[in-house]
PDB file of N, CA and C in Angstrom:
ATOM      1  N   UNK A   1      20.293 -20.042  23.391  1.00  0.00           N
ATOM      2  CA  UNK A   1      18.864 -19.831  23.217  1.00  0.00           C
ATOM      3  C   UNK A   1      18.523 -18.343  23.271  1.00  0.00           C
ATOM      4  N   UNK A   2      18.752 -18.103  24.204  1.00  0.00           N
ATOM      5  CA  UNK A   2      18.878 -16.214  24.583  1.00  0.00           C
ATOM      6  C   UNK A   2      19.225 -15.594  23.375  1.00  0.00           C
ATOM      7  N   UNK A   3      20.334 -16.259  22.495  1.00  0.00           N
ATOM      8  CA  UNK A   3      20.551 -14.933  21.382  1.00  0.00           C
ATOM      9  C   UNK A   3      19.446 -15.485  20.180  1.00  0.00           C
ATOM     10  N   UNK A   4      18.675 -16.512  20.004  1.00  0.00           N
ATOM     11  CA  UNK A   4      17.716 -16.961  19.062  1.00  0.00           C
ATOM     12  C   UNK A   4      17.211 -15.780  19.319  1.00  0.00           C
ATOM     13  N   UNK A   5      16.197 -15.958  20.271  1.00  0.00           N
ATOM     14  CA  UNK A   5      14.705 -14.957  21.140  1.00  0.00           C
ATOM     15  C   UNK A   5      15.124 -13.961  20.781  1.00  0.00           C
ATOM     16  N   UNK A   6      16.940 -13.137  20.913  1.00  0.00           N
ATOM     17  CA  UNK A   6      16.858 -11.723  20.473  1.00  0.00           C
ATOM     18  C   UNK A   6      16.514 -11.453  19.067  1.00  0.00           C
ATOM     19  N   UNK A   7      17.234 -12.716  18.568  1.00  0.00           N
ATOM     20  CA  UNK A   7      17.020 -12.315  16.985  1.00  0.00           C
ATOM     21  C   UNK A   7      16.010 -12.671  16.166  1.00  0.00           C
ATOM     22  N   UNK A   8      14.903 -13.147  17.094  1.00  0.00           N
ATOM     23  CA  UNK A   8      13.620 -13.567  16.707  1.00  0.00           C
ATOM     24  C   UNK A   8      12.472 -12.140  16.718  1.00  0.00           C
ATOM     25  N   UNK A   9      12.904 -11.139  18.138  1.00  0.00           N
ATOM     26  CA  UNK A   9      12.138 -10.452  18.658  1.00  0.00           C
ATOM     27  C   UNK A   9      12.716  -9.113  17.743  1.00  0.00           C
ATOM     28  N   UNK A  10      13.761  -9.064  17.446  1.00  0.00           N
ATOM     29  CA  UNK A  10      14.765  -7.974  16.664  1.00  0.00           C
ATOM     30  C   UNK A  10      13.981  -8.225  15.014  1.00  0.00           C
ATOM     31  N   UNK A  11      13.668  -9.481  14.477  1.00  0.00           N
ATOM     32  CA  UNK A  11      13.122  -9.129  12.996  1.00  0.00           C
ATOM     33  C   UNK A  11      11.736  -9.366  12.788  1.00  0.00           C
ATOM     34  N   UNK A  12      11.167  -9.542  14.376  1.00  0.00           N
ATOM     35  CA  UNK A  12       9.435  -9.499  14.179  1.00  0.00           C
ATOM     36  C   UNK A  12       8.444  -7.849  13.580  1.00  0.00           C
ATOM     37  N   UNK A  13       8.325  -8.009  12.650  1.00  0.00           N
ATOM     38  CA  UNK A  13       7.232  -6.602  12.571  1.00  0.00           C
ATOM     39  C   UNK A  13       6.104  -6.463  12.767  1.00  0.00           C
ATOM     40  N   UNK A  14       6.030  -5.556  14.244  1.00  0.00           N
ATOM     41  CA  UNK A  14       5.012  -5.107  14.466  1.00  0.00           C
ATOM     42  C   UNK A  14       3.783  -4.914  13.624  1.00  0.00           C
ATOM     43  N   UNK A  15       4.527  -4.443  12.760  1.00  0.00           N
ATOM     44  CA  UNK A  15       3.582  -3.654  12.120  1.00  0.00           C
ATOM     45  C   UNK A  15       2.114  -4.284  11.423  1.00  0.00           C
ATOM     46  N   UNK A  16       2.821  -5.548  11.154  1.00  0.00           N
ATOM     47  CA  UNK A  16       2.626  -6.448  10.097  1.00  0.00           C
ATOM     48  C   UNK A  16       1.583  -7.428  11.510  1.00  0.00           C
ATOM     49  N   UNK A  17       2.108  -7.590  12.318  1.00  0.00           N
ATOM     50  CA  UNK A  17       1.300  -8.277  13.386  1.00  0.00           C
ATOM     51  C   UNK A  17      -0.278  -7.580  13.579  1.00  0.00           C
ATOM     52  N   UNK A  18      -0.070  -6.563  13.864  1.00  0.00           N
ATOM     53  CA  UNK A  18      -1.059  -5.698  13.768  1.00  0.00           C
ATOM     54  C   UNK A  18      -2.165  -5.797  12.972  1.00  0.00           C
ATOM     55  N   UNK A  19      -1.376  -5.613  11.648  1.00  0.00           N
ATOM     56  CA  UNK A  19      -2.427  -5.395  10.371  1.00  0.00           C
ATOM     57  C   UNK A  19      -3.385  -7.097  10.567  1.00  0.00           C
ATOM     58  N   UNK A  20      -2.187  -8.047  10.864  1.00  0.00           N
ATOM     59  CA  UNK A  20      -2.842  -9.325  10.791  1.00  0.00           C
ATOM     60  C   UNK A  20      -4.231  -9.586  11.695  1.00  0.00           C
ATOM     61  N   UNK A  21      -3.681  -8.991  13.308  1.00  0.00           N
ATOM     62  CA  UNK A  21      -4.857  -9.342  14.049  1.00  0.00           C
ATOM     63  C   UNK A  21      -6.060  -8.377  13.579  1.00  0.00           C
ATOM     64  N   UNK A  22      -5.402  -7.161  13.550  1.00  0.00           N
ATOM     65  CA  UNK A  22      -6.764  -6.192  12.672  1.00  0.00           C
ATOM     66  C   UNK A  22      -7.712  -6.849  11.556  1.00  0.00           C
ATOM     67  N   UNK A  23      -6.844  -8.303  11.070  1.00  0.00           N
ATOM     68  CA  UNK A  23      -7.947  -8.427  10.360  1.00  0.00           C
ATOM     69  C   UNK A  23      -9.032  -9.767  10.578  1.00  0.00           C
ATOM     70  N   UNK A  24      -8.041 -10.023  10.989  1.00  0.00           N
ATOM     71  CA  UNK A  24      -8.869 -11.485  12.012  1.00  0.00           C
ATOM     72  C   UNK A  24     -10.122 -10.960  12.728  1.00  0.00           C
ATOM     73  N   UNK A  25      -9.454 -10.021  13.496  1.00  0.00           N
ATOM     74  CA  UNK A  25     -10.626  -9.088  14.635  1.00  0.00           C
ATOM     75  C   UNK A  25     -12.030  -8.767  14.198  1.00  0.00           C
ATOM     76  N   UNK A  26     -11.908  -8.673  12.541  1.00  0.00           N
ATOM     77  CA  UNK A  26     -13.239  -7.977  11.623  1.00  0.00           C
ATOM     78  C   UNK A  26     -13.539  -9.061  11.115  1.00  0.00           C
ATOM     79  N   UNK A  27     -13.489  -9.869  11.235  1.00  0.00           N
ATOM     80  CA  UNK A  27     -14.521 -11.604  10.589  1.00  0.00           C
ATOM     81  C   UNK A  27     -14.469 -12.535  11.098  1.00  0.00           C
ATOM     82  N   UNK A  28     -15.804 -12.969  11.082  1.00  0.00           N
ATOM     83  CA  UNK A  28     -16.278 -13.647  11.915  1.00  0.00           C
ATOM     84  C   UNK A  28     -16.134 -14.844  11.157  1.00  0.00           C
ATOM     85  N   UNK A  29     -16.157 -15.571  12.078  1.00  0.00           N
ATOM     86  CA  UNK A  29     -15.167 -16.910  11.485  1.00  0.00           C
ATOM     87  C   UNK A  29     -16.170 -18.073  12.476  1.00  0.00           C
ATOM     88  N   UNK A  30     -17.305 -18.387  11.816  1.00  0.00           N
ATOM     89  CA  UNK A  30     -18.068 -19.514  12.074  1.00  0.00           C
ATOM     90  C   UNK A  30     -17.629 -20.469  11.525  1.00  0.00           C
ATOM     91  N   UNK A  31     -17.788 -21.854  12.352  1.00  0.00           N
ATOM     92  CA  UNK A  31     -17.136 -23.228  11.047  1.00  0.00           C
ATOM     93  C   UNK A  31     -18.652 -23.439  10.040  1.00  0.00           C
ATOM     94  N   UNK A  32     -17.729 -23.470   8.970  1.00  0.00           N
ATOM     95  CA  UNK A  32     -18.511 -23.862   7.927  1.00  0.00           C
ATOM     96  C   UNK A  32     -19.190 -22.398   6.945  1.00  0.00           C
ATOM     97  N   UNK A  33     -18.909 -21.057   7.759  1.00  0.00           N
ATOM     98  CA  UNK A  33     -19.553 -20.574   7.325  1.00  0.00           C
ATOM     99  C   UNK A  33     -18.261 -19.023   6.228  1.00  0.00           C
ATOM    100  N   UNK A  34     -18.600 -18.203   6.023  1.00  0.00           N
ATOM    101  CA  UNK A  34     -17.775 -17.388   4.641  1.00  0.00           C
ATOM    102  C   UNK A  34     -16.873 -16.943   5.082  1.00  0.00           C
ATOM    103  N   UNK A  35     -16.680 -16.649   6.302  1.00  0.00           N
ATOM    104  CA  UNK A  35     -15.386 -15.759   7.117  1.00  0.00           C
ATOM    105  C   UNK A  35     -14.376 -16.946   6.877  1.00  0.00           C
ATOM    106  N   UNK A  36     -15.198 -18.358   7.510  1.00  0.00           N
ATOM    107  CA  UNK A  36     -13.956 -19.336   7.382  1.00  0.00           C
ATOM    108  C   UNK A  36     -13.118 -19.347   6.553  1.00  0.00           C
ATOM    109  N   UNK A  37     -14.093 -19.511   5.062  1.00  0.00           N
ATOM    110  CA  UNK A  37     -13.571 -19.700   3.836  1.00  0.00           C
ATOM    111  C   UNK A  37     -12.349 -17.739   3.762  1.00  0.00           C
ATOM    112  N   UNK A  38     -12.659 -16.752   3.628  1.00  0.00           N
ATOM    113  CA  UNK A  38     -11.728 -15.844   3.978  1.00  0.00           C
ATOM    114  C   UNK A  38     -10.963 -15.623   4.326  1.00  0.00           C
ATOM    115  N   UNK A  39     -10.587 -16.066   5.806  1.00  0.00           N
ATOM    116  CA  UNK A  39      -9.847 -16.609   6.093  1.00  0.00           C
ATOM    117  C   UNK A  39      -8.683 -17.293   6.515  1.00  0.00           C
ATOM    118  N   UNK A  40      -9.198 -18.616   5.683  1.00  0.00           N
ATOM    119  CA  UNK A  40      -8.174 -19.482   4.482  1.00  0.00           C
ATOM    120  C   UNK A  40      -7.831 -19.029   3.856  1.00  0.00           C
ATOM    121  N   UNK A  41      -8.185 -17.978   2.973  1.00  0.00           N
ATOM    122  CA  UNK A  41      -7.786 -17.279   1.844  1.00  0.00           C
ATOM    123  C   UNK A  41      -6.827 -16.230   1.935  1.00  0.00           C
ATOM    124  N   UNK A  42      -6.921 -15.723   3.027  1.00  0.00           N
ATOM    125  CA  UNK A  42      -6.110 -14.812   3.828  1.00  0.00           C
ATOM    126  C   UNK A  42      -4.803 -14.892   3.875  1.00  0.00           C
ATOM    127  N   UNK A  43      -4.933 -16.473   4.506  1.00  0.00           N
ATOM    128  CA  UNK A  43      -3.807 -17.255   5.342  1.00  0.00           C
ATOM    129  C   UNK A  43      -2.849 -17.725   3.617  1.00  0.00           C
ATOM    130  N   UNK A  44      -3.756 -17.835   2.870  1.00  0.00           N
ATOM    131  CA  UNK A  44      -3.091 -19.040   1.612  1.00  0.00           C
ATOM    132  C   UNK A  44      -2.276 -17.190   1.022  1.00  0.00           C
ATOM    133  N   UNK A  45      -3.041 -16.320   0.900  1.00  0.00           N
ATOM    134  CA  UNK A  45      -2.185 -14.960  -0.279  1.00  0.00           C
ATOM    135  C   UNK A  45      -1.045 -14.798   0.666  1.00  0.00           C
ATOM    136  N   UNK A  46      -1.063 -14.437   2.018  1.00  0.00           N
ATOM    137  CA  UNK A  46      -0.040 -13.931   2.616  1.00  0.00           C
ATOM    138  C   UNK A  46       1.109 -15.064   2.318  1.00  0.00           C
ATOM    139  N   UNK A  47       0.808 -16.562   2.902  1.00  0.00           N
ATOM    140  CA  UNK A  47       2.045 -17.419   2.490  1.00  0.00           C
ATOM    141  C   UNK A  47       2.702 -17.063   1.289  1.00  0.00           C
ATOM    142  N   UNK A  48       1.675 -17.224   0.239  1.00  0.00           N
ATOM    143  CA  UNK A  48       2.221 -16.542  -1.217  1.00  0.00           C
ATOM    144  C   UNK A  48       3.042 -16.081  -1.790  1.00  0.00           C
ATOM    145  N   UNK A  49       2.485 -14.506  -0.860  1.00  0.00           N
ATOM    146  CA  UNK A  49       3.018 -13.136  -0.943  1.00  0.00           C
ATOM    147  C   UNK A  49       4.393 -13.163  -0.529  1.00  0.00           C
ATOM    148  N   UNK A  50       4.889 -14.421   0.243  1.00  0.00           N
ATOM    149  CA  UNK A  50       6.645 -14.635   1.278  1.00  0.00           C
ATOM    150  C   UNK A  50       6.965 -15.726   0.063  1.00  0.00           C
ATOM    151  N   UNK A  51       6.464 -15.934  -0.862  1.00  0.00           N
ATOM    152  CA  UNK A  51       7.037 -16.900  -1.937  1.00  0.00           C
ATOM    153  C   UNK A  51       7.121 -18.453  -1.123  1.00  0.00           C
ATOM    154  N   UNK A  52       5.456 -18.872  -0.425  1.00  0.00           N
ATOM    155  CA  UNK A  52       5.922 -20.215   0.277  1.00  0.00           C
ATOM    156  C   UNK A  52       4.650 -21.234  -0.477  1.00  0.00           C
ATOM    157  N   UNK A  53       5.178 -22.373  -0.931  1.00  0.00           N
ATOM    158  CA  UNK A  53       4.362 -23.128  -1.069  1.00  0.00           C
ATOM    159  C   UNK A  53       2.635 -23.322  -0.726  1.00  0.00           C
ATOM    160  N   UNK A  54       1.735 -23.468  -1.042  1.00  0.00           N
ATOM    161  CA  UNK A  54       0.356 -23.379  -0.474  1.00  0.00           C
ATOM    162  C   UNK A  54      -0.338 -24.514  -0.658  1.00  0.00           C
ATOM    163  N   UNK A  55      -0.977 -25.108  -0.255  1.00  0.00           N
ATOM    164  CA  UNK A  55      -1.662 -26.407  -0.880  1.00  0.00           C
ATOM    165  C   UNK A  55      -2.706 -26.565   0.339  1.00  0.00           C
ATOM    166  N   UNK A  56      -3.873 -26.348  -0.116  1.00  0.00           N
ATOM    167  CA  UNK A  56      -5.452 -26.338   0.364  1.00  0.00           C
ATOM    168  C   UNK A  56      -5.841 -27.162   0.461  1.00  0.00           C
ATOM    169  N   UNK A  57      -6.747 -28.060   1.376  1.00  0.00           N
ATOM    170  CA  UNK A  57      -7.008 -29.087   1.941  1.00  0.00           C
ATOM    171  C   UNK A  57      -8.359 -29.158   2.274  1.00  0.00           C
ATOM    172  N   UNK A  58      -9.569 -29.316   1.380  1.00  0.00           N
ATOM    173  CA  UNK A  58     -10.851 -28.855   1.832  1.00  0.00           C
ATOM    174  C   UNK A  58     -11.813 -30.607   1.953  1.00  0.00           C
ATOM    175  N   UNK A  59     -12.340 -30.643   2.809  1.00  0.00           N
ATOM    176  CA  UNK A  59     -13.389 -31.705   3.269  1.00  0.00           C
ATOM    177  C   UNK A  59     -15.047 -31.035   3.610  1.00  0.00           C
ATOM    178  N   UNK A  60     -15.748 -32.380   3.398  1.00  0.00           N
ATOM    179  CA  UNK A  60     -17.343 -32.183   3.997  1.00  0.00           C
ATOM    180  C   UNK A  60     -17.326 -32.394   5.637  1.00  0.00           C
ATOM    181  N   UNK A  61     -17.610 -31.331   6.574  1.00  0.00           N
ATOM    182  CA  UNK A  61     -17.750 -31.966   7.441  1.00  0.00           C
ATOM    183  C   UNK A  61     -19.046 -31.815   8.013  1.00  0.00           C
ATOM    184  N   UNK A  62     -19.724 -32.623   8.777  1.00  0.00           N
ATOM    185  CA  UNK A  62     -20.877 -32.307   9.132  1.00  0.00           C
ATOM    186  C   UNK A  62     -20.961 -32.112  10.271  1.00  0.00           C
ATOM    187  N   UNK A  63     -21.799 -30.766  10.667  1.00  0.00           N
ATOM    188  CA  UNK A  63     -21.618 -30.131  11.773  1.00  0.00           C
ATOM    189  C   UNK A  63     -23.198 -29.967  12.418  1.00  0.00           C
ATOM    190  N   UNK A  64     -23.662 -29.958  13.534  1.00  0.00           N
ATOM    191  CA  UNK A  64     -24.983 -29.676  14.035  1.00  0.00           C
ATOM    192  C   UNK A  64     -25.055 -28.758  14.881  1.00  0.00           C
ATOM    193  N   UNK A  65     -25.896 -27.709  15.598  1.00  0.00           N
ATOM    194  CA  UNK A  65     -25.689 -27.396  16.326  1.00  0.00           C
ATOM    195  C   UNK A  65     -27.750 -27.271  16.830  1.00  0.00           C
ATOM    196  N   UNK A  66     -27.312 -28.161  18.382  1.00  0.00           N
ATOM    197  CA  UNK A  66     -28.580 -28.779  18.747  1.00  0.00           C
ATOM    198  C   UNK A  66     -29.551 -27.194  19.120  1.00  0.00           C
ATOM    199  N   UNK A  67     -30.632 -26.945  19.475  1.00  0.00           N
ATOM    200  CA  UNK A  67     -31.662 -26.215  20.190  1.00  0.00           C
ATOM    201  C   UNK A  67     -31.436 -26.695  21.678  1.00  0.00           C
ATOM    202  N   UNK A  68     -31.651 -28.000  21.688  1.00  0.00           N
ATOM    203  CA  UNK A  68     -32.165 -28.186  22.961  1.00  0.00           C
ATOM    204  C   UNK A  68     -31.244 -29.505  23.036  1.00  0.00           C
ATOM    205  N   UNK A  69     -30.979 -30.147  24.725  1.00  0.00           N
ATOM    206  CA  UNK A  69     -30.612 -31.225  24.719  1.00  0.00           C
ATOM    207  C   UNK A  69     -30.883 -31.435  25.967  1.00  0.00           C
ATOM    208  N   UNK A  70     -30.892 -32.778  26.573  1.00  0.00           N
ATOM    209  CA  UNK A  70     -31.174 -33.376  27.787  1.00  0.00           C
ATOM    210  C   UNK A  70     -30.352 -34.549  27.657  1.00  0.00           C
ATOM    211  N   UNK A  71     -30.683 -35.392  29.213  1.00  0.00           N
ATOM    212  CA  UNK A  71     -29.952 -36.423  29.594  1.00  0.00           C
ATOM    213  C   UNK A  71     -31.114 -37.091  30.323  1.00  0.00           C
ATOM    214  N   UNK A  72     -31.433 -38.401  30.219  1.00  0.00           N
ATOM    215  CA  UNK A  72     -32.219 -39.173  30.963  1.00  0.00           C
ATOM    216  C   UNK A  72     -31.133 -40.451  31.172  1.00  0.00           C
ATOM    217  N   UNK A  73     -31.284 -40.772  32.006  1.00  0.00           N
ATOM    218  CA  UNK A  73     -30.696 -42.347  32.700  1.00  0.00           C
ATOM    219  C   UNK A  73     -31.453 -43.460  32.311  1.00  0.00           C
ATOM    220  N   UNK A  74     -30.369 -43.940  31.764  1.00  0.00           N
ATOM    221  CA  UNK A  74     -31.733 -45.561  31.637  1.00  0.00           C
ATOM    222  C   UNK A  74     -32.190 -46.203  32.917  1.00  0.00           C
ATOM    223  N   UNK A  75     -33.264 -47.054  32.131  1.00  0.00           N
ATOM    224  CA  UNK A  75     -34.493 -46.950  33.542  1.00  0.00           C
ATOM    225  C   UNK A  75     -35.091 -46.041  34.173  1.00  0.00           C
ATOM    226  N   UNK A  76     -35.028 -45.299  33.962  1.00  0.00           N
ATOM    227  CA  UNK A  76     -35.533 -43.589  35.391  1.00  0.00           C
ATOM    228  C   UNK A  76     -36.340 -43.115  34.471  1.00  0.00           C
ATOM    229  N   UNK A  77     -36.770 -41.971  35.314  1.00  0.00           N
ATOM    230  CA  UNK A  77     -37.518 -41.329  34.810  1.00  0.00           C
ATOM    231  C   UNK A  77     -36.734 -39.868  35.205  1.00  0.00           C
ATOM    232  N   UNK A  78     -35.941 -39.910  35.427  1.00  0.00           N
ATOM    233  CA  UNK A  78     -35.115 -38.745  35.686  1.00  0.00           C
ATOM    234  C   UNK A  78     -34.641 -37.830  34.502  1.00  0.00           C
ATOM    235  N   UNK A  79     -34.772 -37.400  34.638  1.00  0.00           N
ATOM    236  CA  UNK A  79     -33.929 -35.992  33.249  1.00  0.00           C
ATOM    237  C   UNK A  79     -33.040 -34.960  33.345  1.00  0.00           C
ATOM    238  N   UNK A  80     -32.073 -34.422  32.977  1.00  0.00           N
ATOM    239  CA  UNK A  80     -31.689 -33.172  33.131  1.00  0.00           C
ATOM    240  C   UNK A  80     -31.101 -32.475  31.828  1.00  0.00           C
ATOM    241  N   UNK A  81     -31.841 -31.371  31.722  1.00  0.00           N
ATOM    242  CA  UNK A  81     -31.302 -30.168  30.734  1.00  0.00           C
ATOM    243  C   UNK A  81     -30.123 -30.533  30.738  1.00  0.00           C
ATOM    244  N   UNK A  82     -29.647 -29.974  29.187  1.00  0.00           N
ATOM    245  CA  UNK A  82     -27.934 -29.969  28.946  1.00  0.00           C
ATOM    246  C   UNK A  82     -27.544 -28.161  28.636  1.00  0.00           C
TER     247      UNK A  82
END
């Protein structure tokens, strides 16, 4: 196992790690929203670019995101903020 890890850690490039998180770091990546889609797009050229298969997988999903929410108990009159 020990000589995998060396020869895992021996052909990792920095360099290339770098550039990657550098670019992650600069977009914002809401679901549903353009960074996402970017990305993906990101992720699909680089595979590419190593000559690897790509195949995109896109769905509707529906997403909400509430203002406000609470909790009441049935029967009660009790409530609490969420």
């Amino acid at each position: 196992m020990k000589q995998l890890t060396d020869r895992m850690k021996h052909n990792v490039d920095r360099q290339a790690l770098r550039r990657h998180l550098d670019w992650f770091a600069g977009v914002r990546r809401d679901t549903g929203g353009s960074g996402e889609q970017q990305a993906a797009r990101y992720i699909e050229a680089e595979l590419t670019g190593l000559g690897l298969p790509v195949l995109m997988h896109e769905f509707d999903a529906w997403l909400s995101f509430p203002r406000a929410a609470s909790l009441q108990l049935a029967g009660s009159s009790d409530s609490f903020e969420c």
